[in-house]
N, C-alpha and C. Protein backbone atom coordinates (compact mmCIF):
# COMPACT_ATOMS: atom_id res chain seq x y z
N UNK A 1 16.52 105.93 -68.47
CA UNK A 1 15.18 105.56 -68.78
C UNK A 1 15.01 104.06 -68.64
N UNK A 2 13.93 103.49 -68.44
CA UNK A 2 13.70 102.51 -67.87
C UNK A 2 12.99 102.06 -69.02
N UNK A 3 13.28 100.64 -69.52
CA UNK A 3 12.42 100.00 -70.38
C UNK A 3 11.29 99.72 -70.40
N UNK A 4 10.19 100.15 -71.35
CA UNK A 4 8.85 99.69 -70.93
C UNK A 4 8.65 98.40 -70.77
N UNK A 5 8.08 98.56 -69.53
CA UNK A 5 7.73 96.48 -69.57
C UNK A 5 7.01 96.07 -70.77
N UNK A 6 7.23 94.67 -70.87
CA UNK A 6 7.01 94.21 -71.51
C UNK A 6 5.27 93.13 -71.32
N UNK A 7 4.43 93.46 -72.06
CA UNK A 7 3.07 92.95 -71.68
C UNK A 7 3.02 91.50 -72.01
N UNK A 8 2.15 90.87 -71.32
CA UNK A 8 1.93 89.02 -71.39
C UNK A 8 0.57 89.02 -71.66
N UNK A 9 0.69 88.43 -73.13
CA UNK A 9 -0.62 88.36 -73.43
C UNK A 9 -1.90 87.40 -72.43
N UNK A 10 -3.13 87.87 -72.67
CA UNK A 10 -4.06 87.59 -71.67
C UNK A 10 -4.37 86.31 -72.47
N UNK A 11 -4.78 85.25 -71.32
CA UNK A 11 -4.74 83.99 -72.18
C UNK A 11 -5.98 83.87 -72.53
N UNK A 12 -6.20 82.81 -73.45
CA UNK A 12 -7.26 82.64 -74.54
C UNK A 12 -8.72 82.35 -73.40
N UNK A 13 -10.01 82.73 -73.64
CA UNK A 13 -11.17 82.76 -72.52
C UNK A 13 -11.46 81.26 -73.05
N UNK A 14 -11.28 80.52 -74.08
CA UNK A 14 -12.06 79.43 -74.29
C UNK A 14 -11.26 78.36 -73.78
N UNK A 15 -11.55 76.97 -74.36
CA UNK A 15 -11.21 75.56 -73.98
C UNK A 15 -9.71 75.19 -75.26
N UNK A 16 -8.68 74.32 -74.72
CA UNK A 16 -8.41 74.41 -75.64
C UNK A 16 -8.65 73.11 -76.28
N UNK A 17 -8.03 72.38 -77.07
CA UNK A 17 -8.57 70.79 -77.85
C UNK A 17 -8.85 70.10 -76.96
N UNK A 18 -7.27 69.16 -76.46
CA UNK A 18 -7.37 68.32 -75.76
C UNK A 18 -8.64 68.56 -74.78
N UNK A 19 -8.72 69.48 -73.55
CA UNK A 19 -9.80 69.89 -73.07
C UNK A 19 -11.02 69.14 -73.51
N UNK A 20 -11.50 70.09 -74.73
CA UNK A 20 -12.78 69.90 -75.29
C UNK A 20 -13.28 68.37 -75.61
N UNK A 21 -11.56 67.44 -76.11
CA UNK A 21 -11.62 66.26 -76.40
C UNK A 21 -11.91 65.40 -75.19
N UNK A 22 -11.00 65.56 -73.72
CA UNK A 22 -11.54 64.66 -72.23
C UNK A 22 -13.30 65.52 -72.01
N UNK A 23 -13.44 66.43 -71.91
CA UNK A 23 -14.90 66.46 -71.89
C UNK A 23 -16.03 65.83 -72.51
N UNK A 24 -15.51 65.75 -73.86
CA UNK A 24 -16.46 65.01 -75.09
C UNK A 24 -16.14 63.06 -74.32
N UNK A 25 -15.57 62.94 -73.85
CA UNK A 25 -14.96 61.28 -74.26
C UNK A 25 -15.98 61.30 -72.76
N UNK A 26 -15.87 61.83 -71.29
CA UNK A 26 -16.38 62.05 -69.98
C UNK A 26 -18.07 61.58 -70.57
N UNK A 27 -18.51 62.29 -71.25
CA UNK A 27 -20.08 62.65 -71.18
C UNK A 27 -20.45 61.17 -72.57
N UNK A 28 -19.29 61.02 -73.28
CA UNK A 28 -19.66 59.64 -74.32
C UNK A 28 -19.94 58.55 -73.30
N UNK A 29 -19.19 57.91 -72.41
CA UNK A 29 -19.21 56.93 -71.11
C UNK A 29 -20.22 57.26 -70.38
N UNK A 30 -20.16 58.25 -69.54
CA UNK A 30 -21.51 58.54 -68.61
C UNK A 30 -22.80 58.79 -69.61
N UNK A 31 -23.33 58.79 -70.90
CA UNK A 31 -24.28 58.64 -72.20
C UNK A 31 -24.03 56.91 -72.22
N UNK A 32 -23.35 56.75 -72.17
CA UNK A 32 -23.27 55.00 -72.59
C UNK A 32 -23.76 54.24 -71.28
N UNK A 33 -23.66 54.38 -70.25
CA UNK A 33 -23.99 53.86 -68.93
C UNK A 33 -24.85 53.99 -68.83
N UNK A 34 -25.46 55.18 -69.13
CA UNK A 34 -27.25 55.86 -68.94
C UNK A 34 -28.19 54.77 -69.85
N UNK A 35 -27.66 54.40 -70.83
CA UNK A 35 -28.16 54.05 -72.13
C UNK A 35 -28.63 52.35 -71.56
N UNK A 36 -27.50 52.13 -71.29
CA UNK A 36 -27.16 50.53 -70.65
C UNK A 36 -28.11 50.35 -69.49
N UNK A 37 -28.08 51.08 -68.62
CA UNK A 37 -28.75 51.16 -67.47
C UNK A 37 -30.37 51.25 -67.74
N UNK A 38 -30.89 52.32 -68.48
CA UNK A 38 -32.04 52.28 -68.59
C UNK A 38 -32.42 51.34 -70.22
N UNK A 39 -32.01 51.17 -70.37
CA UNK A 39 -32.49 49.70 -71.65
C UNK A 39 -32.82 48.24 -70.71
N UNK A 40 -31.92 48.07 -69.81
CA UNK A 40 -32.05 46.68 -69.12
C UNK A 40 -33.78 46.74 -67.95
N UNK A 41 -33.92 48.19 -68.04
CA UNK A 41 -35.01 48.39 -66.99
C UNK A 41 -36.18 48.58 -67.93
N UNK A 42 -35.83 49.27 -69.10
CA UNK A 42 -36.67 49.43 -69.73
C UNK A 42 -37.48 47.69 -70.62
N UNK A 43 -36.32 46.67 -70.95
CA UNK A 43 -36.58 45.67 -71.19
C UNK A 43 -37.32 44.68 -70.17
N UNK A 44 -37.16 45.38 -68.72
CA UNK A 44 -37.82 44.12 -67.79
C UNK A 44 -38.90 44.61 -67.55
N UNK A 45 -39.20 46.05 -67.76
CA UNK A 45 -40.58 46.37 -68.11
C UNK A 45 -41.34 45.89 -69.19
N UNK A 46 -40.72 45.86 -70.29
CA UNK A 46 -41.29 45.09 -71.33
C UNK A 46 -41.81 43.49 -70.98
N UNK A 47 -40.81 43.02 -70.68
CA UNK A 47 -40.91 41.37 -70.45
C UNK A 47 -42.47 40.89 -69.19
N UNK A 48 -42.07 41.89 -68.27
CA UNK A 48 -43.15 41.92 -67.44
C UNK A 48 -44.80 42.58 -67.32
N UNK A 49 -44.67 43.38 -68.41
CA UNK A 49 -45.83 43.54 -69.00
C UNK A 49 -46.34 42.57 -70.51
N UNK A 50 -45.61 41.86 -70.91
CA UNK A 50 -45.75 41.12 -72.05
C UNK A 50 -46.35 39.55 -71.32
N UNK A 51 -45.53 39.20 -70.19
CA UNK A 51 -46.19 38.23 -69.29
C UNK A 51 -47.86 38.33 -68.46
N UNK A 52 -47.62 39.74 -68.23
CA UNK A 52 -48.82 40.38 -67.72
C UNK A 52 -50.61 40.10 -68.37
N UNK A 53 -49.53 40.27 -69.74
CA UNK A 53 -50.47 40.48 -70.80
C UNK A 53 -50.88 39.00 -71.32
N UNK A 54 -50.14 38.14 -71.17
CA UNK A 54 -50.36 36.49 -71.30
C UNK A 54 -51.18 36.13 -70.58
N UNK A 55 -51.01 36.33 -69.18
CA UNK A 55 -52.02 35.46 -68.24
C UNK A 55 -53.44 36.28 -68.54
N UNK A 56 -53.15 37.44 -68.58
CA UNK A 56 -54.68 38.55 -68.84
C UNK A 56 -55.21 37.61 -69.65
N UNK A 57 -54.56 37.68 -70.65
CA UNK A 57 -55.83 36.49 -72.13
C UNK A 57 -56.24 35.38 -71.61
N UNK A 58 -55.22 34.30 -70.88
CA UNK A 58 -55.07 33.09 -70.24
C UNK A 58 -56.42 33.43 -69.54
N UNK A 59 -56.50 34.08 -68.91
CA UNK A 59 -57.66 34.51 -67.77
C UNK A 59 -59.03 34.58 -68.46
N UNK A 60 -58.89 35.35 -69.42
CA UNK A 60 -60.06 35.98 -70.17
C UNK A 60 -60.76 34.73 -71.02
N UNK A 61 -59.99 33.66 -71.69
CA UNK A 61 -60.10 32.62 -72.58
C UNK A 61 -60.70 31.76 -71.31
N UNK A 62 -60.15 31.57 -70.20
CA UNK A 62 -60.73 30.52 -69.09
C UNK A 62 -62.58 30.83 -68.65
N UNK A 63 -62.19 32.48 -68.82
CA UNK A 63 -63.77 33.20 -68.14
C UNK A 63 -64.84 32.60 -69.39
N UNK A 64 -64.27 32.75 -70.64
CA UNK A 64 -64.99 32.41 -71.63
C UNK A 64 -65.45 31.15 -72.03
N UNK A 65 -64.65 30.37 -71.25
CA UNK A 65 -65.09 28.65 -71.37
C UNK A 65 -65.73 28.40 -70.75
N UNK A 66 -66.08 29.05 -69.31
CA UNK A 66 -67.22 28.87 -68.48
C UNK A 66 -68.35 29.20 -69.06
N UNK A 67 -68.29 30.66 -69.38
CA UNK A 67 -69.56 31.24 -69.57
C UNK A 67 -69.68 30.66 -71.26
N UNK A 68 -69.13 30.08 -71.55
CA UNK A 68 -70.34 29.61 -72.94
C UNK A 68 -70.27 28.09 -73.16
N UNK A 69 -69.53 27.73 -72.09
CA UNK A 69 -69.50 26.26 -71.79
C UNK A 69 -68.62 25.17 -73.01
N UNK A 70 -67.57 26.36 -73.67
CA UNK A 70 -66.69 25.44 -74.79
C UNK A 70 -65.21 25.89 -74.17
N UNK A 71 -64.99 24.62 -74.40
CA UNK A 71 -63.27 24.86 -73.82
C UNK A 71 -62.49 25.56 -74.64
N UNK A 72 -61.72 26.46 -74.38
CA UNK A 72 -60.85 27.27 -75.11
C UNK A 72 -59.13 27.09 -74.61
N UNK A 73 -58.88 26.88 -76.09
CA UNK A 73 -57.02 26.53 -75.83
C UNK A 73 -56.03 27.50 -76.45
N UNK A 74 -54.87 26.96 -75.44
CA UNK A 74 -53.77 28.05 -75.83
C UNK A 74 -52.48 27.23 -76.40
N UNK A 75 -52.48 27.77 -77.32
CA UNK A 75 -51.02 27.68 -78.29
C UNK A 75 -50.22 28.86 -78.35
N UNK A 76 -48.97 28.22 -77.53
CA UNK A 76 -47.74 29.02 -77.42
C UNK A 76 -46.94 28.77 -78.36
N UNK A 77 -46.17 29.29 -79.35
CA UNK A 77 -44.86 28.99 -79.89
C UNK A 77 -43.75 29.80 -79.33
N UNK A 78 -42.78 29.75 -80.38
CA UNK A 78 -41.69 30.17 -79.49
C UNK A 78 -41.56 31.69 -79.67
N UNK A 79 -42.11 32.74 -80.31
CA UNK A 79 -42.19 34.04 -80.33
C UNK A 79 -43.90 34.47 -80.46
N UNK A 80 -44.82 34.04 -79.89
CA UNK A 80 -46.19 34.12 -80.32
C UNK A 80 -46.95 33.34 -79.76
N UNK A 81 -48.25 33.63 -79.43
CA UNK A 81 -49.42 32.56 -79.10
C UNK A 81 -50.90 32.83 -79.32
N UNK A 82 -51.45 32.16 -79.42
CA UNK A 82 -53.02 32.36 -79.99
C UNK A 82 -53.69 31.19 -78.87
N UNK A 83 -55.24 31.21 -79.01
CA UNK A 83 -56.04 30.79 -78.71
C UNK A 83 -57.05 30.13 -79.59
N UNK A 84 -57.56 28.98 -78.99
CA UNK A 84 -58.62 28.61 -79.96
C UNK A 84 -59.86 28.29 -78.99
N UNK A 85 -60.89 27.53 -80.23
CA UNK A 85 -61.81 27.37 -79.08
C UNK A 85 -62.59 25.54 -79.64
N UNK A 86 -62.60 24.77 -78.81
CA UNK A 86 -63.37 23.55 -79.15
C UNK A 86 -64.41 23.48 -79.92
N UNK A 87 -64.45 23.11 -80.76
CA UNK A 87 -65.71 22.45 -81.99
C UNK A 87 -65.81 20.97 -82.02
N UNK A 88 -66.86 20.85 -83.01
CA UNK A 88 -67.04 19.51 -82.95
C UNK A 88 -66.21 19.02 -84.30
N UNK A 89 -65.47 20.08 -85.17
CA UNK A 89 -64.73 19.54 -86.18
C UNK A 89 -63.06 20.10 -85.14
N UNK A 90 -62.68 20.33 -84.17
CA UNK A 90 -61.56 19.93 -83.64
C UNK A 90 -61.20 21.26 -83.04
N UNK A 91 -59.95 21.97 -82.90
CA UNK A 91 -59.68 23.23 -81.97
C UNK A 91 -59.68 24.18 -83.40
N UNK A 92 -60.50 25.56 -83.02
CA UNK A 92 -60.57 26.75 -84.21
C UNK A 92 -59.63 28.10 -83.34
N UNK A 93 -58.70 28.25 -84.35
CA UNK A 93 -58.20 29.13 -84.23
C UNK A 93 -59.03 30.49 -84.17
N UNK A 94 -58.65 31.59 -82.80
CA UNK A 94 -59.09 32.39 -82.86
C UNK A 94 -58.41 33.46 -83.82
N UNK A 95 -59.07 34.14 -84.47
CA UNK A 95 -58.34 35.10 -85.15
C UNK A 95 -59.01 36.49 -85.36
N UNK A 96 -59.77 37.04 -84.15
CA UNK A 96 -60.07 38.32 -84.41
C UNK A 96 -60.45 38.72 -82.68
N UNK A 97 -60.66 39.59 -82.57
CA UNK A 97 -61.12 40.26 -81.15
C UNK A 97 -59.93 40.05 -80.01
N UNK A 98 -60.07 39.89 -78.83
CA UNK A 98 -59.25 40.11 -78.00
C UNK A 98 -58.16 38.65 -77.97
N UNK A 99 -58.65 37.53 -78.48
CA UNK A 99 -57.75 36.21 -78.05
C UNK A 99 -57.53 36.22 -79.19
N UNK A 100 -57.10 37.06 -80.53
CA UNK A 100 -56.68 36.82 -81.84
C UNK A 100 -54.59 36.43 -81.66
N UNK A 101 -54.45 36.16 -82.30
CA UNK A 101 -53.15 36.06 -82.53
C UNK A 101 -52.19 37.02 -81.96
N UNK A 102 -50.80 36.45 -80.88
CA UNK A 102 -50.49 37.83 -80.09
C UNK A 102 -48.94 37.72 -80.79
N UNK A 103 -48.31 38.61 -81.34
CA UNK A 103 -46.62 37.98 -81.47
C UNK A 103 -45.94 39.21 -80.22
N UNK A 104 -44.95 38.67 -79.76
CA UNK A 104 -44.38 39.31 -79.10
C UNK A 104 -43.09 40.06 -79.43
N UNK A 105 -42.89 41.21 -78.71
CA UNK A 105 -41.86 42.40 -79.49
C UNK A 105 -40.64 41.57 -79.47
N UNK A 106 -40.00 42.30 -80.75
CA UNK A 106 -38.49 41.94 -81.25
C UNK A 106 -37.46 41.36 -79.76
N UNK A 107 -36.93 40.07 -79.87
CA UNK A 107 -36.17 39.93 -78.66
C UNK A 107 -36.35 39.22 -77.75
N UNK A 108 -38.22 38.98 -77.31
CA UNK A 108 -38.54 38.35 -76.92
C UNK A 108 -39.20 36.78 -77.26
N UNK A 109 -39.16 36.13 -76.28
CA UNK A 109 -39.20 34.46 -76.33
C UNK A 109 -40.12 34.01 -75.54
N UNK A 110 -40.78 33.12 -75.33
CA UNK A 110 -41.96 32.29 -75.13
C UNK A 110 -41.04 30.88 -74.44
N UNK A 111 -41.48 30.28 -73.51
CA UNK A 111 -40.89 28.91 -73.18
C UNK A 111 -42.23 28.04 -72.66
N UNK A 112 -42.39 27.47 -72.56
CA UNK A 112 -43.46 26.31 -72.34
C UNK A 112 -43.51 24.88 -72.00
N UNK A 113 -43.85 25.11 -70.66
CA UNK A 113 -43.71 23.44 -69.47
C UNK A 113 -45.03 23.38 -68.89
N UNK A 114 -44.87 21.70 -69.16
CA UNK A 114 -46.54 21.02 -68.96
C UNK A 114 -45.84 19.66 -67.93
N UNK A 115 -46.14 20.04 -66.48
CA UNK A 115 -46.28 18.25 -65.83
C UNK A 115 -44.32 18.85 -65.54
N UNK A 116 -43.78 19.57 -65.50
CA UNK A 116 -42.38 19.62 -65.72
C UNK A 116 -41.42 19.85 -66.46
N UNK A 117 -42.00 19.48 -67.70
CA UNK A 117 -41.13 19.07 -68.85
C UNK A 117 -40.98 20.50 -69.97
N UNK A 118 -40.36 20.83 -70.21
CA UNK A 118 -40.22 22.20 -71.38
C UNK A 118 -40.76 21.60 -72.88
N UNK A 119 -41.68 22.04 -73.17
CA UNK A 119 -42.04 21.62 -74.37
C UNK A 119 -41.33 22.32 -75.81
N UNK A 120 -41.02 21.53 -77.05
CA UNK A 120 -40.41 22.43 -77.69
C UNK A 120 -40.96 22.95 -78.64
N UNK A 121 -40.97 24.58 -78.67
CA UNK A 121 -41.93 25.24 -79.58
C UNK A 121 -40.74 26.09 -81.07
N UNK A 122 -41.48 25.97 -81.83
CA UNK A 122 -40.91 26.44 -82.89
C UNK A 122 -42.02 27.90 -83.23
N UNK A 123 -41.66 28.80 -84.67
CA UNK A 123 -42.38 29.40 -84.87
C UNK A 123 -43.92 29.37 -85.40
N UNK A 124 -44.00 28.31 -85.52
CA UNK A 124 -46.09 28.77 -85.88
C UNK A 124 -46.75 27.72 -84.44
N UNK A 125 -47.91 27.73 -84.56
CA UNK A 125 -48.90 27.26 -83.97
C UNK A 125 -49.08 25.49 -84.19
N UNK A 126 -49.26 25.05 -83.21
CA UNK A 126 -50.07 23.60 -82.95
C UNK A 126 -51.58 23.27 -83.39
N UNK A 127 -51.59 22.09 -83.93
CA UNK A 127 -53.08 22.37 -84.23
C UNK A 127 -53.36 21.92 -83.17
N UNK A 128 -52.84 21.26 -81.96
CA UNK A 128 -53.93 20.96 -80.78
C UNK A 128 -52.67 22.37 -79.54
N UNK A 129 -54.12 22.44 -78.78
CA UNK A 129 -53.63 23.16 -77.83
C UNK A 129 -52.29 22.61 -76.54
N UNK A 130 -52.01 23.37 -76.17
CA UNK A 130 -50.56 23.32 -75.18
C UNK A 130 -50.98 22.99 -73.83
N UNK A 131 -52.67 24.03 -73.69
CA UNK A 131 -53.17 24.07 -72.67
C UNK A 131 -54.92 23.92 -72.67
N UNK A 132 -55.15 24.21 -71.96
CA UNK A 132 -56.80 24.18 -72.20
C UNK A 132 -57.42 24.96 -71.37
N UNK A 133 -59.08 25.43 -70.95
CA UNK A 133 -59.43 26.13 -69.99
C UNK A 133 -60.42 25.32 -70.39
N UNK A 134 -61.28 24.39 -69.45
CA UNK A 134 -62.22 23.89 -69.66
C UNK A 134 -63.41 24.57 -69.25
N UNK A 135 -64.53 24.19 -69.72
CA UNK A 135 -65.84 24.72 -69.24
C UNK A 135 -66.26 24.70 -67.61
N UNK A 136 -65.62 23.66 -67.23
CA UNK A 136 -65.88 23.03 -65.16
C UNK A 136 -65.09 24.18 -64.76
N UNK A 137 -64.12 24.99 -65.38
CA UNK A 137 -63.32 25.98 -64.73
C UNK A 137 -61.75 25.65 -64.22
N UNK A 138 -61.74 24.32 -64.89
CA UNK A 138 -60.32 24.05 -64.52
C UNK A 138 -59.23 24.35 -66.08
N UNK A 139 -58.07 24.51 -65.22
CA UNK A 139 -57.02 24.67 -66.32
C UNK A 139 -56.01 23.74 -66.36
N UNK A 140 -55.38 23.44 -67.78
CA UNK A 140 -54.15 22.53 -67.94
C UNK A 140 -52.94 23.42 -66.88
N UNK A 141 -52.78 22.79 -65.87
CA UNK A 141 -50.91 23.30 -65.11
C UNK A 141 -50.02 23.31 -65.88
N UNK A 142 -49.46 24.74 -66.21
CA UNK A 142 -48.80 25.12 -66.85
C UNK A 142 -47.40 26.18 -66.60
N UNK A 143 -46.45 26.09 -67.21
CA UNK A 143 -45.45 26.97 -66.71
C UNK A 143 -44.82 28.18 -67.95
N UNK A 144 -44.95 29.43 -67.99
CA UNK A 144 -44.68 29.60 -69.24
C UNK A 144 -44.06 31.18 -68.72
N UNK A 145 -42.38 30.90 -70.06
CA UNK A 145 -41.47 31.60 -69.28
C UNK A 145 -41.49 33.26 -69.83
N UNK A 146 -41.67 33.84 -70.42
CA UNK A 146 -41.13 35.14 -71.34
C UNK A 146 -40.15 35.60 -70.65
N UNK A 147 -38.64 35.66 -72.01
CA UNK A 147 -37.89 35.51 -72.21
C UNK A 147 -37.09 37.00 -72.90
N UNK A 148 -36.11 38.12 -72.54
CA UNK A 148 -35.45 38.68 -73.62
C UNK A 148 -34.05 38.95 -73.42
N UNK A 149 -33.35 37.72 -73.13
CA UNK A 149 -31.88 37.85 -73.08
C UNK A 149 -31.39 37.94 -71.94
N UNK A 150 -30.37 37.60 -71.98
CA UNK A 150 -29.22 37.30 -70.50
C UNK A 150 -29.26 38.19 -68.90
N UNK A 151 -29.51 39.77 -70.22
CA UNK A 151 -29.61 40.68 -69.05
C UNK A 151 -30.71 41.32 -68.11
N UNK A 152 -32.02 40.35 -68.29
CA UNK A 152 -33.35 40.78 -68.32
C UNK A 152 -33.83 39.52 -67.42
N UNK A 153 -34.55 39.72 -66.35
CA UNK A 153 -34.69 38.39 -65.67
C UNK A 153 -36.38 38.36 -66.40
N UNK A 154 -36.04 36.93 -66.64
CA UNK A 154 -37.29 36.38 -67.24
C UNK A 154 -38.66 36.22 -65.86
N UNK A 155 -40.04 36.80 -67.03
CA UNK A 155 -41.34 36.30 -65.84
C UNK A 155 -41.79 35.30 -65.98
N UNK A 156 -42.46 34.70 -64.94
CA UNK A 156 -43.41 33.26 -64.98
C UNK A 156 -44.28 33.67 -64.84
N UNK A 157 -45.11 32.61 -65.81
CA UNK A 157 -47.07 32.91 -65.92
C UNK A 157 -46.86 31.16 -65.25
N UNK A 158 -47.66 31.28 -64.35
CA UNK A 158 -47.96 29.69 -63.66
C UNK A 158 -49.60 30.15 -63.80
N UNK A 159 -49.83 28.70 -64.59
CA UNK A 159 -51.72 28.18 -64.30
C UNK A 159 -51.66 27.04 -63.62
N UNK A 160 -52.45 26.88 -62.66
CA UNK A 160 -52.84 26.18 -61.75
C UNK A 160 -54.40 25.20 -62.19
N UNK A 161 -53.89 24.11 -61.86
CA UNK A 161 -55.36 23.18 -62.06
C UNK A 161 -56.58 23.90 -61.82
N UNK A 162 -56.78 24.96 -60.53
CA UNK A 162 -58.02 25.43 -60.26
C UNK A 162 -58.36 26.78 -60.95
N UNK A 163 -57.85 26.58 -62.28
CA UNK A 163 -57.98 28.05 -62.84
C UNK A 163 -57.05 29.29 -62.77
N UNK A 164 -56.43 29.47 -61.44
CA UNK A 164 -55.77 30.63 -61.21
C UNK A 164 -54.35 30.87 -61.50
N UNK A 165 -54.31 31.67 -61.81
CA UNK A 165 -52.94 32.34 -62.83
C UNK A 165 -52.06 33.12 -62.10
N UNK A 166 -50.50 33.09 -62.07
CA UNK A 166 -49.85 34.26 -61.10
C UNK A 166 -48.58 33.97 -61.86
N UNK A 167 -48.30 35.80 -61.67
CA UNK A 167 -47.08 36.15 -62.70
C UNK A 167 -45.83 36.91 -61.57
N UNK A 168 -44.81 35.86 -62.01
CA UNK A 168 -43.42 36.93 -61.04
C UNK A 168 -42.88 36.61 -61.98
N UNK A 169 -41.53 37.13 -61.27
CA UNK A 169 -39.73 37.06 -62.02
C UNK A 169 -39.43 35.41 -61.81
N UNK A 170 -38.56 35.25 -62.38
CA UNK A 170 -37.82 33.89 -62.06
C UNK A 170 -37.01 34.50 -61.25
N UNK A 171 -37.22 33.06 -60.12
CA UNK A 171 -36.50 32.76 -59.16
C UNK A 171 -35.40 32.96 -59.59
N UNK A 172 -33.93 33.42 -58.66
CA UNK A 172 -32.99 33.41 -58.85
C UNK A 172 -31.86 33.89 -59.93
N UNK A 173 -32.74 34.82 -60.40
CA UNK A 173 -31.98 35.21 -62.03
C UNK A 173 -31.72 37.24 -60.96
N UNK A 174 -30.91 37.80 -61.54
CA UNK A 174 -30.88 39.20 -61.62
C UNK A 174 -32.08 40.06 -61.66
């Protein structure tokens, strides 16, 4: 008689640790890259709509000095900027409707150059303006950077003596 063979058990249908552990660690890295990748895009969207949104007012405050014939100014600090408007008791802070007080999201920074020079802004407001939009339709030349960290190429708002405003990336950054 012949020995019954002997059966080999059928191996287990699932994963075993280690397994489960290089899969988990695979998808933590490719989750972390994703994360990295779309934060830096998602931040230069931010930065570039936050610049966007500067010259828009810049624009809107200039239209408004024409049409009511009082010069209206801009105060940048270094996370924030407002507008005012000329009186005969000195520059009035705007503080309601569209040129009210703007702060900008967590991270981001404000830089500010007049004639060349970087002006240095701290957190509150100037009582005289940075810039101006006069009633004739001209504007103070201005350079103004928004800013959110190393990995985010900063935009330029450039005003031009004849009023007109234009927003890119900085030159030469990522």
């Amino acid at each position: 008689m012949n020995p019954a063979p002997q059966r080999r058990a059928a191996p287990a249908g699932g994963l075993t640790l280690i397994e489960l552990l290089v899969a988990i660690a695979i998808i933590a890295v490719l989750y972390g890259a994703i994360v990295v990748s779309v934060g830096a895009v998602g931040g230069a969207r931010m930065v570039e709509r936050e610049a966007t949104r500067f010259a828009a007012l810049v624009s809107v405050a200039c239209e408004r000095a024409q049409a009511t014939g009082r010069d209206h100014g801009v105060h940048p600090s270094l996370n924030a900027y407002a507008f005012s408007i000329a009186s005969a008791d000195g520059w009035k802070l705007e503080t309601e409707g569209d040129l009210r007080p703007r702060k900008l999201p967590s991270g981001m920074t404000l830089a500010f150059a007049r004639e060349g020079s970087d002006l240095e802004l701290d957190e509150g407001f100037s009582e005289e303006p940075q810039a101006a939009c006069f009633a004739s339709g001209e504007l103070t030349p201005f350079t103004a950077r928004v800013e959110a960290g190393s990995q985010v190429t900063p935009q330029v708002v450039e005003g031009a003596l004849d009023g007109t405003l234009a927003t890119s990336p900085l030159a030469g950054r990522p």
